[in-house]
Protein backbone atom coordinates (compact mmCIF):
# COMPACT_ATOMS: atom_id res chain seq x y z
CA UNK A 1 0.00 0.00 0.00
CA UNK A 2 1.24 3.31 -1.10
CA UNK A 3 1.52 6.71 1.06
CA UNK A 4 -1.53 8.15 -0.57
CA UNK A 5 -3.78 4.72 -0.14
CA UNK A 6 -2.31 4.61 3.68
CA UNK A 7 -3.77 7.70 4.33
CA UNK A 8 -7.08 7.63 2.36
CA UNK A 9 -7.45 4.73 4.58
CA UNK A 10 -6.68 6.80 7.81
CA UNK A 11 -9.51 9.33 7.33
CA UNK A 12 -12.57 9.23 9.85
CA UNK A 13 -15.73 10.74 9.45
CA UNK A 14 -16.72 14.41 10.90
CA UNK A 15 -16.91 14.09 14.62
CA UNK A 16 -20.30 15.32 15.01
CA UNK A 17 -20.58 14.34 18.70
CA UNK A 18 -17.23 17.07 19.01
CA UNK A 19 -19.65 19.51 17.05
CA UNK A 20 -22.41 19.14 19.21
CA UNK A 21 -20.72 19.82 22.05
CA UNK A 22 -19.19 23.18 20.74
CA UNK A 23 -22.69 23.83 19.79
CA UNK A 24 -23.52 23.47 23.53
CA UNK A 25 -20.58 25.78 24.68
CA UNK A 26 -21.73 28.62 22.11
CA UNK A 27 -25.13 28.94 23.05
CA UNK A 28 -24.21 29.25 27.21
CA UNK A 29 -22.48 32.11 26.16
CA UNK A 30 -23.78 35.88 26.95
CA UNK A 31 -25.57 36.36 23.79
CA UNK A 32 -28.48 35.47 21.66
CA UNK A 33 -28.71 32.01 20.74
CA UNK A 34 -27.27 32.12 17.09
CA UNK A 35 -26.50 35.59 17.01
CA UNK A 36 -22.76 35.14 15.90
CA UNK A 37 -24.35 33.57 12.62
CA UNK A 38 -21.73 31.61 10.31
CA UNK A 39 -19.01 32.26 12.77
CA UNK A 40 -20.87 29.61 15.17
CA UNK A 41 -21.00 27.31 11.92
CA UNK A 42 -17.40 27.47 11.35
CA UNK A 43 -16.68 26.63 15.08
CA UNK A 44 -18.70 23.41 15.18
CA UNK A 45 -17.69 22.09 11.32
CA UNK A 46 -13.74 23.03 13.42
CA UNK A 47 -14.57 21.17 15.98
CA UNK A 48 -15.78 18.18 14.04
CA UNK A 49 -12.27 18.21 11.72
CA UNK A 50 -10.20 18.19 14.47
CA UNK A 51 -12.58 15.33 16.68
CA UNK A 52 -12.21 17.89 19.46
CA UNK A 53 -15.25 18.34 21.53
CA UNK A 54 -13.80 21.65 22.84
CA UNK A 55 -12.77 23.49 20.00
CA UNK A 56 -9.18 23.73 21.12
CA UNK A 57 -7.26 26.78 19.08
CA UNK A 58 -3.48 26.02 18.09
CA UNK A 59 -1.10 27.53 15.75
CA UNK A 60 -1.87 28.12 12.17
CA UNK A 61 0.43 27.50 8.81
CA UNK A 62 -0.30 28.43 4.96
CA UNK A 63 1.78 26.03 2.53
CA UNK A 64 2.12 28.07 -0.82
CA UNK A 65 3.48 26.11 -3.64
CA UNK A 66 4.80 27.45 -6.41
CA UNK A 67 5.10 26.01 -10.08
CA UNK A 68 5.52 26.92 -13.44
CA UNK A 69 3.18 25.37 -16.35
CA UNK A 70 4.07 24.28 -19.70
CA UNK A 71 0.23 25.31 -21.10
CA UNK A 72 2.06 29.39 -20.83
CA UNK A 73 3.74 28.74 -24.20
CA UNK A 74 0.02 29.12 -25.76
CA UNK A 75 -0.31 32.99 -24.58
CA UNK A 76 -2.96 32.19 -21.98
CA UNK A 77 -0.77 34.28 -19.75
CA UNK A 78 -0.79 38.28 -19.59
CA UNK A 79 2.41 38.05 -18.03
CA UNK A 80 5.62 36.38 -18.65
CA UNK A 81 6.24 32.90 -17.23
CA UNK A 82 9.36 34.86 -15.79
CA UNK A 83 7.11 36.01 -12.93
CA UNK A 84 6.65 32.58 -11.36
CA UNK A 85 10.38 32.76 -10.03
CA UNK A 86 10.73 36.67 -9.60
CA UNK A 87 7.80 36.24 -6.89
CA UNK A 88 8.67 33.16 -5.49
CA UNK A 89 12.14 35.65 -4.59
CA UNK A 90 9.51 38.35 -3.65
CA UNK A 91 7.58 36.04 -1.39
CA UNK A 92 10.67 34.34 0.05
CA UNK A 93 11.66 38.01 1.34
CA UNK A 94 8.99 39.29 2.90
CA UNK A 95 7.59 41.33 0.05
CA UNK A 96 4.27 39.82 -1.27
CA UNK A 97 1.07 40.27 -0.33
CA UNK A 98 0.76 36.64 1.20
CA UNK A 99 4.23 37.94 3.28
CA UNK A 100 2.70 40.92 4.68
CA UNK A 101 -0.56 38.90 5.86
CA UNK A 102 0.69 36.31 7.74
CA UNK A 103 3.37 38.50 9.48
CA UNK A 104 0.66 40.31 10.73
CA UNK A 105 -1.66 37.53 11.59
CA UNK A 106 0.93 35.56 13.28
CA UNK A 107 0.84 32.49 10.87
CA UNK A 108 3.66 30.41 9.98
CA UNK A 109 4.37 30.65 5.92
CA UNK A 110 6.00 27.60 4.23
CA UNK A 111 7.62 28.41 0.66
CA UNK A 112 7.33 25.42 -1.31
CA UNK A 113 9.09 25.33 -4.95
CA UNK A 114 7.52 22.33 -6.06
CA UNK A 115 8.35 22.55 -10.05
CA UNK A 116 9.58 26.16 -10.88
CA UNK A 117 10.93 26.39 -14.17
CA UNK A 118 13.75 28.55 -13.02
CA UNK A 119 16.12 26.66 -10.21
CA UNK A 120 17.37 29.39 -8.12
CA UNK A 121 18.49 27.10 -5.24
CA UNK A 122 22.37 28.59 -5.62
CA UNK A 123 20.71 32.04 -4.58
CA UNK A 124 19.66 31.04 -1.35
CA UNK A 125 16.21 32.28 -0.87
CA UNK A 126 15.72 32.57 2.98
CA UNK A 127 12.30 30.14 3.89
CA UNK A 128 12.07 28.49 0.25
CA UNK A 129 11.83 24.71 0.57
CA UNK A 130 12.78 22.79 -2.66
CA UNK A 131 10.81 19.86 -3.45
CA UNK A 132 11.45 20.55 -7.41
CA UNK A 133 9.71 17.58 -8.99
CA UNK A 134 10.67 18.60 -12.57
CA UNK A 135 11.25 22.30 -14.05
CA UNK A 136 7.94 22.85 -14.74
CA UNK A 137 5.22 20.77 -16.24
CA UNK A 138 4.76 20.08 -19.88
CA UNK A 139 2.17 21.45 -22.59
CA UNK A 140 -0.65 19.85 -22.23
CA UNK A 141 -2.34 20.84 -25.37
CA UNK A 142 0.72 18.74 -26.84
CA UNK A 143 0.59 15.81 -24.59
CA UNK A 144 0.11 14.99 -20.75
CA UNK A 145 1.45 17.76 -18.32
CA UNK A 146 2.83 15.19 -15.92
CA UNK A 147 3.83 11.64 -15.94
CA UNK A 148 1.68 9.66 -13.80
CA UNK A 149 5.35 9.16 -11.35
CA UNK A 150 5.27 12.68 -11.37
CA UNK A 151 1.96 13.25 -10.11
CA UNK A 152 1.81 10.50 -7.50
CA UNK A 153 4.88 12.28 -6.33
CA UNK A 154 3.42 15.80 -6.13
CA UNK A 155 0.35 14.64 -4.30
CA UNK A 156 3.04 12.36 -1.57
CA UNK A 157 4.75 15.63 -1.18
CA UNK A 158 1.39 17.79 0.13
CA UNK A 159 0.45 14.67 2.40
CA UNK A 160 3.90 14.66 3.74
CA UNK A 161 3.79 18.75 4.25
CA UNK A 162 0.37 17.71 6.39
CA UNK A 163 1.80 14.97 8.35
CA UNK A 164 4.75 17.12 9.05
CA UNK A 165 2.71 20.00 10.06
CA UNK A 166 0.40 18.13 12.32
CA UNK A 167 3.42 16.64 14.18
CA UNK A 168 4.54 20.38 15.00
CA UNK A 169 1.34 21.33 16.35
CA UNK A 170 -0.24 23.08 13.68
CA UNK A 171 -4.22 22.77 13.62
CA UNK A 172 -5.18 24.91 10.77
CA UNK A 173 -3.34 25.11 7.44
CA UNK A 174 -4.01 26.86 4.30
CA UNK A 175 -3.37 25.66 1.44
CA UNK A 176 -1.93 28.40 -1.57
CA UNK A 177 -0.08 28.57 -4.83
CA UNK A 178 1.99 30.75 -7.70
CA UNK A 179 2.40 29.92 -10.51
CA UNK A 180 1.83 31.90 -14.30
CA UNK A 181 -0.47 30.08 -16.57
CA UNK A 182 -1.77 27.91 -13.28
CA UNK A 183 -5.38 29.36 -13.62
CA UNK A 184 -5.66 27.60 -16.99
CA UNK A 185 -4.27 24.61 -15.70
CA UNK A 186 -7.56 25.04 -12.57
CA UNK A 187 -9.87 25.88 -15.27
CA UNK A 188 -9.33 22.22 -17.26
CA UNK A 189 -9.09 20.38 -13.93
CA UNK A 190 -12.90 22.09 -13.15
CA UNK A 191 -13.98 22.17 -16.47
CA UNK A 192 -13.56 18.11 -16.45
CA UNK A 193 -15.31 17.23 -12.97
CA UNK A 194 -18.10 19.90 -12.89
CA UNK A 195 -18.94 19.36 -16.18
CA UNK A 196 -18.99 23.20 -17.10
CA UNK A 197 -17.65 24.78 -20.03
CA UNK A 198 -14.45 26.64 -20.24
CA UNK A 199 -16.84 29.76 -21.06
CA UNK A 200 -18.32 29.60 -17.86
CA UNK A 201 -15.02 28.10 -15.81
CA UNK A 202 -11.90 30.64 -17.56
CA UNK A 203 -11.39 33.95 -15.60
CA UNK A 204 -8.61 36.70 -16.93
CA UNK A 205 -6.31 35.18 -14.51
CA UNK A 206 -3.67 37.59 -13.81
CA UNK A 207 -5.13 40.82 -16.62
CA UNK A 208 -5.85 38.97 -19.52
CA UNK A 209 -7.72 41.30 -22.27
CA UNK A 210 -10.75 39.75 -23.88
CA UNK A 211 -8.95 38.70 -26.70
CA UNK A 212 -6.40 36.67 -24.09
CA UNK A 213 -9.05 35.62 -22.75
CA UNK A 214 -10.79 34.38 -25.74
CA UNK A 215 -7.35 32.40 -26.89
CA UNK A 216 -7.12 31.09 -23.21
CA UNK A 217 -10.85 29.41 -23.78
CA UNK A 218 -9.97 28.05 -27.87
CA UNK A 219 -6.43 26.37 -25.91
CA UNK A 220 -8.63 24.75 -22.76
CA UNK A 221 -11.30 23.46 -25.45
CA UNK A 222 -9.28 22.30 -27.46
CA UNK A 223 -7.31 20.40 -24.80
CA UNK A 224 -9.85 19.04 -23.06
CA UNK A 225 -10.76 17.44 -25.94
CA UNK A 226 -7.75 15.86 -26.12
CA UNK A 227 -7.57 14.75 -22.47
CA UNK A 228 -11.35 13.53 -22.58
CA UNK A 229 -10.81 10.15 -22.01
CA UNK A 230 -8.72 10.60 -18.57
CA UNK A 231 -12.21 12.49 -16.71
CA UNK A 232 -13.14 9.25 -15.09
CA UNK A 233 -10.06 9.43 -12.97
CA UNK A 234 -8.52 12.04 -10.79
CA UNK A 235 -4.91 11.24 -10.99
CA UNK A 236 -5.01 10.58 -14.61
CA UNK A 237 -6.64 13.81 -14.84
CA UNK A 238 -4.13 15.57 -12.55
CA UNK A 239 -1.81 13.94 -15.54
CA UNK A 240 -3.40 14.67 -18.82
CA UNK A 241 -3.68 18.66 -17.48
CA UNK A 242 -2.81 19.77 -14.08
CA UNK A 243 0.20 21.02 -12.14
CA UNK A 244 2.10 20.27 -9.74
CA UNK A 245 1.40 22.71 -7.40
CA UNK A 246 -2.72 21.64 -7.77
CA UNK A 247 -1.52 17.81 -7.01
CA UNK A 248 0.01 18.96 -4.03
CA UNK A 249 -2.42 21.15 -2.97
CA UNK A 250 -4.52 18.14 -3.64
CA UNK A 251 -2.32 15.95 -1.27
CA UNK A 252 -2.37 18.20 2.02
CA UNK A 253 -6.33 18.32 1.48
CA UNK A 254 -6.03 14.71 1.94
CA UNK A 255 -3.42 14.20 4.50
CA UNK A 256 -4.24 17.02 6.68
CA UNK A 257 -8.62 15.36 6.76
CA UNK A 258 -5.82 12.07 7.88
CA UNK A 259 -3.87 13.87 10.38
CA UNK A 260 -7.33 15.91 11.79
CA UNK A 261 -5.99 19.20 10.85
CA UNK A 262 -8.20 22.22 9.92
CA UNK A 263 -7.45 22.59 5.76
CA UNK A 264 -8.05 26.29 4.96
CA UNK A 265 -9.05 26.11 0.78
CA UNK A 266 -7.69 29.59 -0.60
CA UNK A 267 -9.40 30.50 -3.87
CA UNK A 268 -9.76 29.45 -7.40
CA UNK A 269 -6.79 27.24 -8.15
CA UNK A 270 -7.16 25.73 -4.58
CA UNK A 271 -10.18 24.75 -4.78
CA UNK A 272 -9.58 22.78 -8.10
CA UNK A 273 -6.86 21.06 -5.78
CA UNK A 274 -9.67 20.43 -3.18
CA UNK A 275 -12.28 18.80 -6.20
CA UNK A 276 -9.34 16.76 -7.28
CA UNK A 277 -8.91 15.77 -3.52
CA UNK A 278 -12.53 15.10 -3.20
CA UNK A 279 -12.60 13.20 -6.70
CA UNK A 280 -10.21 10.99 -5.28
CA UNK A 281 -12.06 10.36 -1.59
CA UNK A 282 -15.48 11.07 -2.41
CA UNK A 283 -17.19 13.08 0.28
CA UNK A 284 -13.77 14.64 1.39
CA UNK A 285 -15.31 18.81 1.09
CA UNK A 286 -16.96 18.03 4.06
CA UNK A 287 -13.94 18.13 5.99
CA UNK A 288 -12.34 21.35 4.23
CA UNK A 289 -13.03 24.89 5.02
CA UNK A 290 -13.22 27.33 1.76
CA UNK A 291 -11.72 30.64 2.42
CA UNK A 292 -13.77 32.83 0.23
CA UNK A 293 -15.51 32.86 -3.37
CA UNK A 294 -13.47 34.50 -5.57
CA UNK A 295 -13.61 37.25 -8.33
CA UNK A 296 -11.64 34.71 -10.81
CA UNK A 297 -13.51 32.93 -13.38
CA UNK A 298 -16.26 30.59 -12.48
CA UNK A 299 -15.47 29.59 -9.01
CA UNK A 300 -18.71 30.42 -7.69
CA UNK A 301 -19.77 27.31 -10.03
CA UNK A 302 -16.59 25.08 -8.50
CA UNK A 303 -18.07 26.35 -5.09
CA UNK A 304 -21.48 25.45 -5.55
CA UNK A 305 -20.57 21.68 -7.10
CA UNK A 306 -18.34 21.12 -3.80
CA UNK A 307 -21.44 22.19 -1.88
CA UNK A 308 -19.30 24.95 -0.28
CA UNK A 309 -19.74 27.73 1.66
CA UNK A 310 -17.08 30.37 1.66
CA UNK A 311 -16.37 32.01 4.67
CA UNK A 312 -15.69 35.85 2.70
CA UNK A 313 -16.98 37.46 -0.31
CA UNK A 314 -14.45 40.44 -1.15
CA UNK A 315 -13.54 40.10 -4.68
CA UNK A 316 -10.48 39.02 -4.07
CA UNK A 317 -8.55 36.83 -7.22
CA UNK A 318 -4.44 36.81 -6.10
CA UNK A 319 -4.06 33.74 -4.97
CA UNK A 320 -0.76 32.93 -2.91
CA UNK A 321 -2.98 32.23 0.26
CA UNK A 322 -3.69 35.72 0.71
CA UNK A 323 -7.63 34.62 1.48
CA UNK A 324 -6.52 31.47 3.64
CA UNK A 325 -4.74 33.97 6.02
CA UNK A 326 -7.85 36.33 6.58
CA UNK A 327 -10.40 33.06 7.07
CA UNK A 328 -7.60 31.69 9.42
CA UNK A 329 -8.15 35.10 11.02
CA UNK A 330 -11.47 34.90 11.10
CA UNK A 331 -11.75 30.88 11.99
CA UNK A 332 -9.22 31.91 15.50
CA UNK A 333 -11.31 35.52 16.15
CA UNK A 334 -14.87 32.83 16.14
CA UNK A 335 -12.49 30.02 18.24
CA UNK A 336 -11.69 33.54 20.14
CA UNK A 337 -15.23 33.92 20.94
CA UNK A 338 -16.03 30.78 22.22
CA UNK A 339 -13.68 30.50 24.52
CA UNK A 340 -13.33 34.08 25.85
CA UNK A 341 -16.54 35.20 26.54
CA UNK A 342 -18.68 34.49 29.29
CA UNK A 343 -21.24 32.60 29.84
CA UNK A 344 -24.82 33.26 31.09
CA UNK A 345 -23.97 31.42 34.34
CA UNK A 346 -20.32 32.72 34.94
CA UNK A 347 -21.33 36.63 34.59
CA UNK A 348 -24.45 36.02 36.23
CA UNK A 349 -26.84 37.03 33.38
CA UNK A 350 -30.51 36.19 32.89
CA UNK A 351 -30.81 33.78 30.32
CA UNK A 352 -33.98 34.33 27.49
CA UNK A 353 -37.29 33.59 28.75
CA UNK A 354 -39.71 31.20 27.76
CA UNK A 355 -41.74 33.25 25.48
């Protein structure tokens, strides 16, 4: 039995007697029952993930993994693939958006180069972990973007980053990504399991104009036409069209729902990771957390097939993780709540009456 089949096989079911309790401890507290809406929500479904009847908070950690794609060669891009390295450096020192956040939030960043195209491990990037599968995946409207070694390898990688992070302590993680051209890679992945069309999946990505973004739909239909026959399958899938920072994205949604640990889903590209993760254990979205619907492309559609609700709405569409941080924020202010305030029989406060 391989890694990934060990720890499909390790996954347990939401604890919903852990739920119900935290249910119980929210509605002693000195307010109306309910009144702290989806916040309450979020602190019973956490409760549930981690099988802890009292909502316990712990330290938080976003993984962002960073990739280049072979599919940029077709001009789906407005940047140059260039980019994917020059803000992995940015991110690595402190400069990028996902940087800033979880400084200020307190939250422990892992750099991941999973499969940049660029290898700039004689530059010594402070934080940047290299777990370079290849330099970047291949075309995949001229063949398969990843062997199927490659893939299984990608995926290994995330569920190690999960078990790794649960044996530090860590009880939420987010899961984020870089990479240019890696929204086109998302859009296949959803296209094939929600059955929509690249019209309705494809965003701009990073500032396409409408004519990018017209070329950017042709490439995707006409590789998905290609790729057809590997939709029945999520790792052949993963193969025929994905990346590998989507595999491995894809892995820590698996092995952190093995491990009990919170998974924070950041926004478009993560969430294809988290359809591919629920493709492959069906029923796994009920153990992820979705960060917020995005402004990219048609994620509200990807949402609404994973049965997801996001915990923010701000238009955001950068990536990196920068949504994961402010749910995290959000997730520990609710966990804040619960534990913090008092309750009706501590601060001696008449409780609702019967009527």
């Amino acid at each position: 039995m391989g890694l990934l089949e060990e720890t499909i096989s390790n996954i347990r079911p939401l604890d919903e007697t852990a739920a119900r309790a935290a249910a119980r401890r929210l509605d002693s507290l000195t307010k109306p029952r309910g009144s702290l809406g989806y916040l309450e929500q979020i602190v019973c479904k956490y409760a549930a993930v981690r099988h802890d009847p009292s909502a316990t908070d712990g330290p938080a950690e976003i993984a962002v993994f960073v990739a280049d794609h072979g599919i940029a060669e077709e001009g789906v891009s407005a940047y140059p693939q260039s980019v994917t390295a020059e803000m992995l450096r940015n991110i690595a020192r402190g400069g990028a958006a996902i940087s800033v956040l979880a400084r200020h939030y307190g939250i422990r960043l892992r750099i991941v180069d999973i499969g940049v195209r660029a290898d700039t491990r004689d530059e010594h990037l402070p934080n940047v972990e290299y777990q370079r599968v290849a330099s970047g995946t291949r075309n995949f409207l001229r063949g398969a973007a990843m062997t199927s070694t490659e893939v299984r390898t990608a995926i290994e990688l995330g569920i190690r980053i999960a078990r790794e992070s649960a044996k530090s302590g860590i009880s939420i993680i987010g899961i984020g990504e870089m990479g240019i051209a890696n929204s086109t890679a998302a859009s296949a992945v959803l296209c094939a399991i929600t059955g929509h069309s690249p019209h309705e999946i494809a965003g701009h990505g990073t500032g396409l104009s409408e004519s990018g973004w017209e070329n950017k739909v042709h490439v995707l239909v006409r590789a998905l036409d290609l790729h057809r026959d590997t939709f029945g399958d999520a790792e052949a899938l993963l193969a025929a069209v994905g990346g590998f920072e989507i595999a491995a994205m894809a892995g820590v949604c698996i092995g952190g729902a093995s491990e009990n640990i919170c998974v924070m889903v950041d926004g478009f590209i993560a969430t294809a990771a988290a359809a591919v993760a629920d493709k492959m254990v069906p029923g796994l979205r009920a153990q992820l957390m979705f960060s917020h619907q995005s402004a990219e492309g048609g994620h509200q559609l990807a949402l609404r097939h994973l049965e997801a609700r996001p915990i923010l709405d701000l238009d955001m569409r950068l990536g990196e993780g920068t949504a994961a941080a402010i749910a995290i924020s959000t997730l520990k202010a609710a966990l804040k709540l619960t534990h913090e305030m008092a309750t009706f029989e501590s601060a001696s406060v008449s409780e609702k009456l019967d009527r």
